[in-house]
C-alpha atoms as a PDB file:
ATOM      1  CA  UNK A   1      12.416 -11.540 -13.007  1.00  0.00           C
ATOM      2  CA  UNK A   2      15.055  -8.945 -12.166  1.00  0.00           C
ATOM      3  CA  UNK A   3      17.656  -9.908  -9.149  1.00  0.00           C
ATOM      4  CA  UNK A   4      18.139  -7.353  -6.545  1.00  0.00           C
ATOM      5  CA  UNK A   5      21.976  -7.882  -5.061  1.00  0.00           C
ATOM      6  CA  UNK A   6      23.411  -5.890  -2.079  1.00  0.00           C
ATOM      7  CA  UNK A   7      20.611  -4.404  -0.644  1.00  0.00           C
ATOM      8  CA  UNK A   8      20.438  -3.889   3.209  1.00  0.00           C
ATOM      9  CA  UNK A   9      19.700  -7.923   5.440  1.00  0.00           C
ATOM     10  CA  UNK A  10      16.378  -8.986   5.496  1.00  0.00           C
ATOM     11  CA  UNK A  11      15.614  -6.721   1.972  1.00  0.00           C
ATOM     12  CA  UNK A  12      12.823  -8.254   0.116  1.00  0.00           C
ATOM     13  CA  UNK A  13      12.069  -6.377  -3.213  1.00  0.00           C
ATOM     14  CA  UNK A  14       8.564  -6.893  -3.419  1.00  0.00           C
ATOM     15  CA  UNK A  15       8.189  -4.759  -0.024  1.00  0.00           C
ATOM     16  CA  UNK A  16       9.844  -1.945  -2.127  1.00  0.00           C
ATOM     17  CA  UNK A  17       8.787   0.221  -4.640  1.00  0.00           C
ATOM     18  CA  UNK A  18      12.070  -0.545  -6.752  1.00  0.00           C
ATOM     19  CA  UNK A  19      10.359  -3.988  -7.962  1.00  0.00           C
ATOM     20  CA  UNK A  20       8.155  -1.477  -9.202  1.00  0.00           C
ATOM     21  CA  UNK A  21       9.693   0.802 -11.153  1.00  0.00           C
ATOM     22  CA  UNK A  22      12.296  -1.830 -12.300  1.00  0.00           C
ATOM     23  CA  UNK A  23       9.283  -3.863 -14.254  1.00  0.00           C
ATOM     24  CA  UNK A  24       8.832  -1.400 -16.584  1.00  0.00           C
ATOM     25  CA  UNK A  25      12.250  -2.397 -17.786  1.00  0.00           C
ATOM     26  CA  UNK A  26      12.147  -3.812 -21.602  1.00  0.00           C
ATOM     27  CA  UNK A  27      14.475  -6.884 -20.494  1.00  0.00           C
ATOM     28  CA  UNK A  28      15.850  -8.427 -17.257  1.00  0.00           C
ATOM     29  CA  UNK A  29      18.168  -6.389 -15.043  1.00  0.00           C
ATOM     30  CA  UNK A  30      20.555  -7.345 -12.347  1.00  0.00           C
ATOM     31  CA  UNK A  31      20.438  -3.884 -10.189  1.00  0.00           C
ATOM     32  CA  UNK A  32      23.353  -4.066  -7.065  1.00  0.00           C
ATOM     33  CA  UNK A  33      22.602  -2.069  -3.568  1.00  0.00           C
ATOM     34  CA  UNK A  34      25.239  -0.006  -1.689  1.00  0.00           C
ATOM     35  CA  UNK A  35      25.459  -3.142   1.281  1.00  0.00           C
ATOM     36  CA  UNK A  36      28.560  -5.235  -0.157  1.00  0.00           C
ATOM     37  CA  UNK A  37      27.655  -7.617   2.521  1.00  0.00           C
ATOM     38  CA  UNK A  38      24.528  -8.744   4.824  1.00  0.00           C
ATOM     39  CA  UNK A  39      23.219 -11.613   7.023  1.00  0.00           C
ATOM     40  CA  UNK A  40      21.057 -12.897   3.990  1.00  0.00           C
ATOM     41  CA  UNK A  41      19.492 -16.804   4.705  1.00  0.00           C
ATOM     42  CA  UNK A  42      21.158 -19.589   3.234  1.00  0.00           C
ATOM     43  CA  UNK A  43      19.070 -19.655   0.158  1.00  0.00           C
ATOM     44  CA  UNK A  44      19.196 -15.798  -1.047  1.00  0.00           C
ATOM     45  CA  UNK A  45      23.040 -16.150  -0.103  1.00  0.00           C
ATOM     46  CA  UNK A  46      23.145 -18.772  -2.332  1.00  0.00           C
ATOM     47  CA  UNK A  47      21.281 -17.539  -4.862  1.00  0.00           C
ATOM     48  CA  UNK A  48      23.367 -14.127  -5.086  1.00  0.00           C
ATOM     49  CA  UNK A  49      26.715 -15.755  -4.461  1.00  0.00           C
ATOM     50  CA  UNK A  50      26.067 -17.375  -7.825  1.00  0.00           C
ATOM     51  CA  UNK A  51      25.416 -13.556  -9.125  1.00  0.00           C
ATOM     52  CA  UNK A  52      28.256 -12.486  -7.764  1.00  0.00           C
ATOM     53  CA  UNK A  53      30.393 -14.631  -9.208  1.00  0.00           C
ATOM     54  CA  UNK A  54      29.110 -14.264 -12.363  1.00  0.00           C
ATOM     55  CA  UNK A  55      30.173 -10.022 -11.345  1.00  0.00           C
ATOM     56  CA  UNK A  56      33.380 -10.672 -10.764  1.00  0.00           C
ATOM     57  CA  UNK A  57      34.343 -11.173 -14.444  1.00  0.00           C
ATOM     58  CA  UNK A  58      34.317  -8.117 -16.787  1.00  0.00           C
ATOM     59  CA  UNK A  59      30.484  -8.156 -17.095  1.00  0.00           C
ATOM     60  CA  UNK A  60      29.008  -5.296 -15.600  1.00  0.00           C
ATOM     61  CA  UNK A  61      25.375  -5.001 -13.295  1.00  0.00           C
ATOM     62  CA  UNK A  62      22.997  -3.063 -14.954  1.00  0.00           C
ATOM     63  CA  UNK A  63      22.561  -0.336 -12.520  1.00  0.00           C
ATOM     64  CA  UNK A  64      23.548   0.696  -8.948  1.00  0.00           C
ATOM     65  CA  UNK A  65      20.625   1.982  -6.711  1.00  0.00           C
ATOM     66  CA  UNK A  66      21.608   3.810  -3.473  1.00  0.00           C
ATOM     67  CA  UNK A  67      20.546   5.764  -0.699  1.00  0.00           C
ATOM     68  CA  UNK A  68      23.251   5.465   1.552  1.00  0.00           C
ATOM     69  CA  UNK A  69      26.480   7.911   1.175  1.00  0.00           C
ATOM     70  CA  UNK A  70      28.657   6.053  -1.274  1.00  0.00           C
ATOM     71  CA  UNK A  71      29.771   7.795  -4.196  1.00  0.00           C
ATOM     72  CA  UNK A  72      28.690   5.937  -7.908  1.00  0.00           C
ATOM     73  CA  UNK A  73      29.609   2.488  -8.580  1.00  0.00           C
ATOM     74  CA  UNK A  74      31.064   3.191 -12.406  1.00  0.00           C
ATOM     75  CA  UNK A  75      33.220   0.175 -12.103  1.00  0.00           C
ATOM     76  CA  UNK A  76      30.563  -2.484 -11.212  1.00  0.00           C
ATOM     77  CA  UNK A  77      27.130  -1.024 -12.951  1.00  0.00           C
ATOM     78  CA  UNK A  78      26.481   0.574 -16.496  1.00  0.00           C
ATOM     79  CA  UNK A  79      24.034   2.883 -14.917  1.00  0.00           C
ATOM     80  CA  UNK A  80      23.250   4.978 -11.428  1.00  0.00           C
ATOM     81  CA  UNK A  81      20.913   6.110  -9.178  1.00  0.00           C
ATOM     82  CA  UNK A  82      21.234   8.032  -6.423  1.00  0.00           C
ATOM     83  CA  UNK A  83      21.501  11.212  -4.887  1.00  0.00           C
ATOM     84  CA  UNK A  84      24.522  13.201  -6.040  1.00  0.00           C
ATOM     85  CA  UNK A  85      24.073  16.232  -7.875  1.00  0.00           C
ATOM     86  CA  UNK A  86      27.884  16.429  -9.593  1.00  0.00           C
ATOM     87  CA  UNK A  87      26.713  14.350 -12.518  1.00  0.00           C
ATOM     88  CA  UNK A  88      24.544  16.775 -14.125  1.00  0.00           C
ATOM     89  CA  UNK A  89      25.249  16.208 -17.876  1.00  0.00           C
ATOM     90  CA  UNK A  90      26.104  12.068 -17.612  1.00  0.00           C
ATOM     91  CA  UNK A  91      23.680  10.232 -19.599  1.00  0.00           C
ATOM     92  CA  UNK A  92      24.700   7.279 -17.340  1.00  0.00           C
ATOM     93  CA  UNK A  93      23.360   9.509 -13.872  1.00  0.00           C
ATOM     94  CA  UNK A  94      20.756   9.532 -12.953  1.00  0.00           C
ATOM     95  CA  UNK A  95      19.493  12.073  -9.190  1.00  0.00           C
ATOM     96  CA  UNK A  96      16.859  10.151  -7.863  1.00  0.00           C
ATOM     97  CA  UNK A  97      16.959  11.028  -3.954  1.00  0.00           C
ATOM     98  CA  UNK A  98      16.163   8.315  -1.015  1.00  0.00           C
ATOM     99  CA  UNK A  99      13.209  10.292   0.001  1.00  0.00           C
ATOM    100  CA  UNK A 100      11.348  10.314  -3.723  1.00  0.00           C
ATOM    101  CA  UNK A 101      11.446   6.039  -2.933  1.00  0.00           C
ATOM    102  CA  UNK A 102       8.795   6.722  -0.141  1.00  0.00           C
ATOM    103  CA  UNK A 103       6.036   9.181  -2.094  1.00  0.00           C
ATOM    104  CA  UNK A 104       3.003   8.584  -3.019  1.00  0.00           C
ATOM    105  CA  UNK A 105       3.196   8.182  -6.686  1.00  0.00           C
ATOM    106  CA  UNK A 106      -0.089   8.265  -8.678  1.00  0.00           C
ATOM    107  CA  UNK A 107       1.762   6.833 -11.563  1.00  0.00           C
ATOM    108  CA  UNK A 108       2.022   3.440  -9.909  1.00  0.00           C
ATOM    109  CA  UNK A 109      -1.109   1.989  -8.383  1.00  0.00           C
ATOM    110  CA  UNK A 110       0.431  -0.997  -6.785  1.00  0.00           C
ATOM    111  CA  UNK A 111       2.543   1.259  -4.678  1.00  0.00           C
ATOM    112  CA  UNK A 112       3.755  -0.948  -1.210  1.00  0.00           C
ATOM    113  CA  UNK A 113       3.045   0.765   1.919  1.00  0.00           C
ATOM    114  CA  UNK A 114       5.068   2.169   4.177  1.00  0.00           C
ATOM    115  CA  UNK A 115       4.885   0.323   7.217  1.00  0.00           C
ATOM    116  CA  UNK A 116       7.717   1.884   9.142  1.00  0.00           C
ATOM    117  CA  UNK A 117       6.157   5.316   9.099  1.00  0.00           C
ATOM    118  CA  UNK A 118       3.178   4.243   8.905  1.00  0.00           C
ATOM    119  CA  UNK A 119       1.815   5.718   5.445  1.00  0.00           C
ATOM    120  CA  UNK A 120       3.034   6.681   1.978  1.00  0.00           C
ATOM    121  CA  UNK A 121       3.833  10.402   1.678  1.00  0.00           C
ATOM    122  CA  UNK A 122       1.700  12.584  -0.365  1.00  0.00           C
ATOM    123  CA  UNK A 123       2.620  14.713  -2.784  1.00  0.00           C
ATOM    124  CA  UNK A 124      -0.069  17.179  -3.086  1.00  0.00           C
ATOM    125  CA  UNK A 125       0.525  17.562   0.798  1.00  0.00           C
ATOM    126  CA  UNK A 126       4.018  18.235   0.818  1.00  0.00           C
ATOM    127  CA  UNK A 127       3.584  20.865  -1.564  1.00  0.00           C
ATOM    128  CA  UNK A 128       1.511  22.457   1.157  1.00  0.00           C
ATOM    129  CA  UNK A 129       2.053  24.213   4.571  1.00  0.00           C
ATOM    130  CA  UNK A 130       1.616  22.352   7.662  1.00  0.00           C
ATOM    131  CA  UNK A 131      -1.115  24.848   8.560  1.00  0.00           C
ATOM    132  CA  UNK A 132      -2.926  23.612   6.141  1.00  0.00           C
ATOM    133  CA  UNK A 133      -2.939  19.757   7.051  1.00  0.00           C
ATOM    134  CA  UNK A 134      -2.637  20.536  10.712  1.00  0.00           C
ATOM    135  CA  UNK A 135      -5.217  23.134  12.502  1.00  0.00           C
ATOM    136  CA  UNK A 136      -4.025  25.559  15.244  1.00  0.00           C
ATOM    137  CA  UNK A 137      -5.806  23.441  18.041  1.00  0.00           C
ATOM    138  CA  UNK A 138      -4.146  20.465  17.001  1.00  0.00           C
ATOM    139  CA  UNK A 139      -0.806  22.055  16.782  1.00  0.00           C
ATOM    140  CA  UNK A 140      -1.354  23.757  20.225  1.00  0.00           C
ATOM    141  CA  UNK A 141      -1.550  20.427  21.769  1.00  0.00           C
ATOM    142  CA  UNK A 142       1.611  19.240  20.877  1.00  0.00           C
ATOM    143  CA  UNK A 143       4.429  19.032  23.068  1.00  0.00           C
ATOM    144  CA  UNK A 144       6.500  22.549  23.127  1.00  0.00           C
ATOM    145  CA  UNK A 145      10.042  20.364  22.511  1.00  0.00           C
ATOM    146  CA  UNK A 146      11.131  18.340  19.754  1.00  0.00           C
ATOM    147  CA  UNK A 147      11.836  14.914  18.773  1.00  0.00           C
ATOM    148  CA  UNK A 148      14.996  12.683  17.718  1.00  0.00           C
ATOM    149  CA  UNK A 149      14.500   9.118  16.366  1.00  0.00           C
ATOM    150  CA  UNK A 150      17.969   7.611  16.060  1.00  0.00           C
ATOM    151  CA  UNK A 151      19.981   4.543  16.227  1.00  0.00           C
ATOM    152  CA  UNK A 152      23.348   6.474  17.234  1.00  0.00           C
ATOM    153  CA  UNK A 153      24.309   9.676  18.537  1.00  0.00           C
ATOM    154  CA  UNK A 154      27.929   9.538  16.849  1.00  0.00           C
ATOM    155  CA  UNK A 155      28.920  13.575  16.196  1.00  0.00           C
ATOM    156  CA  UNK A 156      27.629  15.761  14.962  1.00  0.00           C
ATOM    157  CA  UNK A 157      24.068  14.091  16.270  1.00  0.00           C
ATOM    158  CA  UNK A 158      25.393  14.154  19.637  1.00  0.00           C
ATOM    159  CA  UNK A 159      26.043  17.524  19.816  1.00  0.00           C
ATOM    160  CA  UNK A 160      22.927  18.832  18.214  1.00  0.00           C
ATOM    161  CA  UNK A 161      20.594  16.427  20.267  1.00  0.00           C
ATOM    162  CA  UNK A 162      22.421  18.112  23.403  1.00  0.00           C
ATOM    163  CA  UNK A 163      21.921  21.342  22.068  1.00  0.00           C
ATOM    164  CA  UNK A 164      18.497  21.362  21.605  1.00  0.00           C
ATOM    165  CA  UNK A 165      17.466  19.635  24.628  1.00  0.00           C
ATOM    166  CA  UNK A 166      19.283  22.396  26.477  1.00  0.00           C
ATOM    167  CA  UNK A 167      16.703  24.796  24.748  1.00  0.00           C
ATOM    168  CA  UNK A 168      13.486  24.040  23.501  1.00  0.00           C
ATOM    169  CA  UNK A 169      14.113  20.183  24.994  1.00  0.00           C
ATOM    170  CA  UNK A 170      14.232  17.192  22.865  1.00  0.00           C
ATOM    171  CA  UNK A 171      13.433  13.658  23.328  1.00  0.00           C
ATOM    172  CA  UNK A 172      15.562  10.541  22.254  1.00  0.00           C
ATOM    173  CA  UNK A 173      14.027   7.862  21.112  1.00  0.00           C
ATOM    174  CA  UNK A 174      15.817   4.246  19.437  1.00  0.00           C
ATOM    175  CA  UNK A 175      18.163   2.336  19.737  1.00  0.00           C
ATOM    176  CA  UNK A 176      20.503   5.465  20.836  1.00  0.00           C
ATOM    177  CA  UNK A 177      18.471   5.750  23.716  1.00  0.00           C
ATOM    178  CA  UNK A 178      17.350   2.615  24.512  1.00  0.00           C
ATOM    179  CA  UNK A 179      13.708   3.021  23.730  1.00  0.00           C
ATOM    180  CA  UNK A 180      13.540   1.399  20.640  1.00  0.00           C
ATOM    181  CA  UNK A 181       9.638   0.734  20.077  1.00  0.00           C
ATOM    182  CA  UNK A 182       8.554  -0.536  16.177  1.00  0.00           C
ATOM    183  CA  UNK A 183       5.020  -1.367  17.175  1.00  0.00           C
ATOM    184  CA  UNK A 184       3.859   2.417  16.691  1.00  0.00           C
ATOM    185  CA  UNK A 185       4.332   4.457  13.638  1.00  0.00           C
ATOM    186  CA  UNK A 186       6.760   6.876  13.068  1.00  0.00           C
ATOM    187  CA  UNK A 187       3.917   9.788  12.122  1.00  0.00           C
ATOM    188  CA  UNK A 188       2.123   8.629  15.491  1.00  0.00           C
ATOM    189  CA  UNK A 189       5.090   9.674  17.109  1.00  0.00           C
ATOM    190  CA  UNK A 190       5.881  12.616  15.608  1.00  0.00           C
ATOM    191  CA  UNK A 191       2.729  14.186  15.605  1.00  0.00           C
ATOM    192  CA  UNK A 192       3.200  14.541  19.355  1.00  0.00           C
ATOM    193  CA  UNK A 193       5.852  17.117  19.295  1.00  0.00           C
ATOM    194  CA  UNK A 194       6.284  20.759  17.340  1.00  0.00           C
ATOM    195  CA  UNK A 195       9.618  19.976  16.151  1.00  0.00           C
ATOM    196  CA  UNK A 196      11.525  17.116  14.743  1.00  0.00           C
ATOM    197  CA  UNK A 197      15.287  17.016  15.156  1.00  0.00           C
ATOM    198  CA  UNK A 198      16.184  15.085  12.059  1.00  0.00           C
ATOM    199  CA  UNK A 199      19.895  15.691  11.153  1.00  0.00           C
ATOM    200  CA  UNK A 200      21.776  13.582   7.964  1.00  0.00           C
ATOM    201  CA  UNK A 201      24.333  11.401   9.327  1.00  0.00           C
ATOM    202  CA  UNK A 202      26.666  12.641   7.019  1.00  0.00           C
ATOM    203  CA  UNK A 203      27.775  15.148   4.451  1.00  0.00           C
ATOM    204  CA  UNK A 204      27.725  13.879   0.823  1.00  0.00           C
ATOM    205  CA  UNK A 205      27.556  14.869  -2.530  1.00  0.00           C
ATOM    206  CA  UNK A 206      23.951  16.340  -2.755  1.00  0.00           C
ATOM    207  CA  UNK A 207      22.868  13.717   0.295  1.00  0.00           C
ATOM    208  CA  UNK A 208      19.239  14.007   1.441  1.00  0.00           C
ATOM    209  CA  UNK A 209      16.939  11.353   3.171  1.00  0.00           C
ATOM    210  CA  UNK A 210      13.434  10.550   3.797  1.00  0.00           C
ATOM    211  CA  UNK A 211      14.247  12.501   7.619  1.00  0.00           C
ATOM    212  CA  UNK A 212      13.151  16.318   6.675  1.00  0.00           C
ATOM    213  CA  UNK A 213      10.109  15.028   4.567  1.00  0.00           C
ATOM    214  CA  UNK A 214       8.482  12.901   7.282  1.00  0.00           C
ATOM    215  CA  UNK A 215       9.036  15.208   9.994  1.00  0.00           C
ATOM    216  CA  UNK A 216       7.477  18.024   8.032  1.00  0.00           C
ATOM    217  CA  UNK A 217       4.283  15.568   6.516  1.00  0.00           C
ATOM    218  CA  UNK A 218       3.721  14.734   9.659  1.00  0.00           C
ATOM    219  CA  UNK A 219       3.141  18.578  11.144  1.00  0.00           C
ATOM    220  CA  UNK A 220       6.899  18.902  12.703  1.00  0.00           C
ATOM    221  CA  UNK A 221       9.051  21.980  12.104  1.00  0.00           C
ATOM    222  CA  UNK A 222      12.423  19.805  10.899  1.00  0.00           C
ATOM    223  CA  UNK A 223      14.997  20.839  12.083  1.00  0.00           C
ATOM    224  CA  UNK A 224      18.218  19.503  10.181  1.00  0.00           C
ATOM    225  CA  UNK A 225      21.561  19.893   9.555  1.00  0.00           C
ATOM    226  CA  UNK A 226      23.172  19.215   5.730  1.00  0.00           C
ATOM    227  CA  UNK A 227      24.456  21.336   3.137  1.00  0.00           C
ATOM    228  CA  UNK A 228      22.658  24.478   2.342  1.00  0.00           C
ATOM    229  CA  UNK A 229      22.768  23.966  -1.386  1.00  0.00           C
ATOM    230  CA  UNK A 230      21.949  20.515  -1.094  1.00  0.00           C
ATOM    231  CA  UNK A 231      18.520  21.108   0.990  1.00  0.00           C
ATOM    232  CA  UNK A 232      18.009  23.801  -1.479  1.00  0.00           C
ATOM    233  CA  UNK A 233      18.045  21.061  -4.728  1.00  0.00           C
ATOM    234  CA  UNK A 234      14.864  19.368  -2.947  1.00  0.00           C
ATOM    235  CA  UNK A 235      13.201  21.048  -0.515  1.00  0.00           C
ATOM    236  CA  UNK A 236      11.759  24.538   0.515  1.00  0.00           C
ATOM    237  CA  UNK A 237      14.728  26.344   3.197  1.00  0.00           C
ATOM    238  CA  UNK A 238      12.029  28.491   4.204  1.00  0.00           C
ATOM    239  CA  UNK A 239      10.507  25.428   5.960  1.00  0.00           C
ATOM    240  CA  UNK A 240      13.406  24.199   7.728  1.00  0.00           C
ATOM    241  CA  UNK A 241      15.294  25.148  10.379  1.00  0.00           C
ATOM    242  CA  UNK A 242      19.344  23.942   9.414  1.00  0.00           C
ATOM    243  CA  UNK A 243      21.374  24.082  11.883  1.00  0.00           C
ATOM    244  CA  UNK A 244      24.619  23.575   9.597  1.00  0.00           C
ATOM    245  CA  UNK A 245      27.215  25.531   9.434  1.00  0.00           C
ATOM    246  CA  UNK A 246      26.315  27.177  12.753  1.00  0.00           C
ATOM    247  CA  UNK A 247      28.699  26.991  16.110  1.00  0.00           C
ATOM    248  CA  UNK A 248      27.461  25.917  19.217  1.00  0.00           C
ATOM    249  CA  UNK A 249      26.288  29.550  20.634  1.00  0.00           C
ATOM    250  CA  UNK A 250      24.083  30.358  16.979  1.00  0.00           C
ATOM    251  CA  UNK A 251      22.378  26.994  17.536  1.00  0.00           C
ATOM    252  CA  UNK A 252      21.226  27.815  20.866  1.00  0.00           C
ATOM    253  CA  UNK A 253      20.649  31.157  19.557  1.00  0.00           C
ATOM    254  CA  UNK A 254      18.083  30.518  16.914  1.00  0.00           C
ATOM    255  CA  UNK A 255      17.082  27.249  18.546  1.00  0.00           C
ATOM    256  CA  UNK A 256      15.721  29.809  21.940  1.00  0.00           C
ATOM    257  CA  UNK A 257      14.448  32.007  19.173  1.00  0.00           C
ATOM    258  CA  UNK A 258      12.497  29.111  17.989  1.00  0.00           C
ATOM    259  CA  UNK A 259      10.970  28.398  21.572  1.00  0.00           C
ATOM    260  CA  UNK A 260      10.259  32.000  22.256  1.00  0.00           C
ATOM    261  CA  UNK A 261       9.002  33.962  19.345  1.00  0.00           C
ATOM    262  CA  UNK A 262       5.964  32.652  18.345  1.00  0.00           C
ATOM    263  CA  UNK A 263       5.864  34.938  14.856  1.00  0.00           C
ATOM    264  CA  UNK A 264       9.205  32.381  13.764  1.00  0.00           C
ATOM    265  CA  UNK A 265       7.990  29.479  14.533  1.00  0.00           C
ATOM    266  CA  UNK A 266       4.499  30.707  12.826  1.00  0.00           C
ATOM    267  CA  UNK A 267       6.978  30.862   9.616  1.00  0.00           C
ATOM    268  CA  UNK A 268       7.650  28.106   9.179  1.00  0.00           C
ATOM    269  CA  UNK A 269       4.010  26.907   8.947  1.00  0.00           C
ATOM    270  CA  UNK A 270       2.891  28.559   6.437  1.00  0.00           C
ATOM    271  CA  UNK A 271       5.653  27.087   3.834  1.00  0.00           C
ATOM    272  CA  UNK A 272       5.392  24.396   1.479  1.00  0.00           C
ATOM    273  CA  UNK A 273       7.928  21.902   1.422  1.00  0.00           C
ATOM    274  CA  UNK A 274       8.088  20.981  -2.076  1.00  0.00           C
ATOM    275  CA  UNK A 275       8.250  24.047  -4.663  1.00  0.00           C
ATOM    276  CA  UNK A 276       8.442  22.053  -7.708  1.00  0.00           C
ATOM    277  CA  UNK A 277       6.100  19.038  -8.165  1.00  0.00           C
ATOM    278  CA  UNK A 278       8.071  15.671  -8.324  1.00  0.00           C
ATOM    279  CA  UNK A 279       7.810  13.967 -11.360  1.00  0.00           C
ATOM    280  CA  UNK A 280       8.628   9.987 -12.224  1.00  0.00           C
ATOM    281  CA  UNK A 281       8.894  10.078 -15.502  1.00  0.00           C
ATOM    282  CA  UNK A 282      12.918  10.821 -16.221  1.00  0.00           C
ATOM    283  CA  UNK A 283      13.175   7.787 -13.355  1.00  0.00           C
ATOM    284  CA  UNK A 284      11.324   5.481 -15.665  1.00  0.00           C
ATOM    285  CA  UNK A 285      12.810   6.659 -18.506  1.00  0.00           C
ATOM    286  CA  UNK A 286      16.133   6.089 -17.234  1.00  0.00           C
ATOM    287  CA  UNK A 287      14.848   2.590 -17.070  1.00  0.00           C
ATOM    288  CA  UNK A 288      12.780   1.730 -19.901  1.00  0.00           C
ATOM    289  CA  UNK A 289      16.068   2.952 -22.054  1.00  0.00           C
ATOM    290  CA  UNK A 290      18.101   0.221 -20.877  1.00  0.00           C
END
């Protein structure tokens, strides 16, 4: 069996697709996580403790999975997998993005679910417009403001949540705002509102999450705030709304524009999210050459 070392508390790789993917691996692999530490029980403390000690000489994991904003771990794993997009020509690199971990791959049929937001995300769908999955009545009866799931509202969140509440209004929900409710689905949520205000918590090297994908699958216009080029490597801009790079009077600008004109917010509906079609195989690949 492969171990699984550093991965957020409470982590249990069978409730993640990486157990998955990692089984197609010709031997067993020790595969490290971007949390150096974690309230882990006794036993899996234990257990890894042993690992790491074992880490600490000059033998190497075999690979680093991440998809939090930390930059490669050369120095600790032979191999890498994340998000950044500076490592184009490494053989030892490989760009596999958070929110790819949460699709609906028809290569695997095992696939766990996704309990948090409450399904696996579809590929097929992502690839088309929200007016396609979601009919003009059931748009129309969503709620004319938008939506911010969080945990914090450390800057620039703060700032864009306050922002957009002054225009098209914006609800907080989480820990941030002290409604922190896990017994309803993310997509239930969402589908409520017309917009989803779901900015990265961070700049980074080609750093994207699973936030603009579920807002979008789930009918919401996202509206974000990372690196142009960066949203550009993954998604559609045409069907996002960034906010980055913008000062505070363009925000509420474009953000009033969003509320008012009905033709712009109409545009963003009728893009896909996803121009290219995924694909899983360099991922396995990556793998199986171990």
């Amino acid at each position: 069996m492969n171990k699984f070392v550093d991965f957020w508390p409470g982590f249990e790789e069978e409730d993640h697709m990486i157990r998955r993917v990692f089984a197609h691996a010709p031997r067993r692999l020790t595969v490290l996580g971007p949390f150096r530490q974690g309230n882990l029980s006794p036993r899996r403390f234990e257990r890894e403790s042993k690992l790491r000690r074992l880490l600490r000489g000059n033998k190497k994991a075999d690979f680093f999975v991440t998809g939090e904003n930390v930059p490669p771990q050369f120095s600790r794993a032979h191999k890498q997998i994340g998000f950044w997009r500076s490592f184009p020509n490494r053989a030892d690199v490989l760009r596999f993005p958070y929110w790819k971990w949460y699709l609906d791959w028809p290569e695997i049929d095992d696939l766990p679910p996704c309990p948090r937001f409450g399904e696996r995300m579809s590929i097929d769908r992502l690839m088309q417009p929200i007016e396609e999955s979601y009919n003009a009545q059931q748009l129309a009866r969503r709620s004319e403001g938008a939506i911010l799931l969080s945990h914090h509202l450390v800057s620039p969140r703060k700032r864009l949540y306050q922002l957009t509440n002054d225009t098209i209004g914006c609800l907080g929900f989480g820990k941030a705002f002290g409604k922190e409710d896990r017994s309803a689905p993310k997509i239930s949520m969402f589908q409520n509102f017309r917009f989803s205000l779901c900015p990265e918590n961070a700049i980074g090297d080609g750093y994207i999450t699973e936030k603009i994908p579920e807002a979008f699958y789930a009918g919401c216009v996202p509206i974000a705030w990372c690196r142009p080029e960066d949203l550009a490597a993954d998604f559609n801009p045409l069907a996002v709304l960034n906010l980055y790079g913008l000062n505070d009077y363009e925000c509420l600008e474009v953000l009033e524009r969003l509320r008012t004109d009905h033709v712009f917010y109409q545009s963003f509906l009728k893009e896909p999210l996803l121009l290219e079609k995924p694909c899983l195989a360099p991922l396995l690949n990556f793998i199986e050459t171990t």
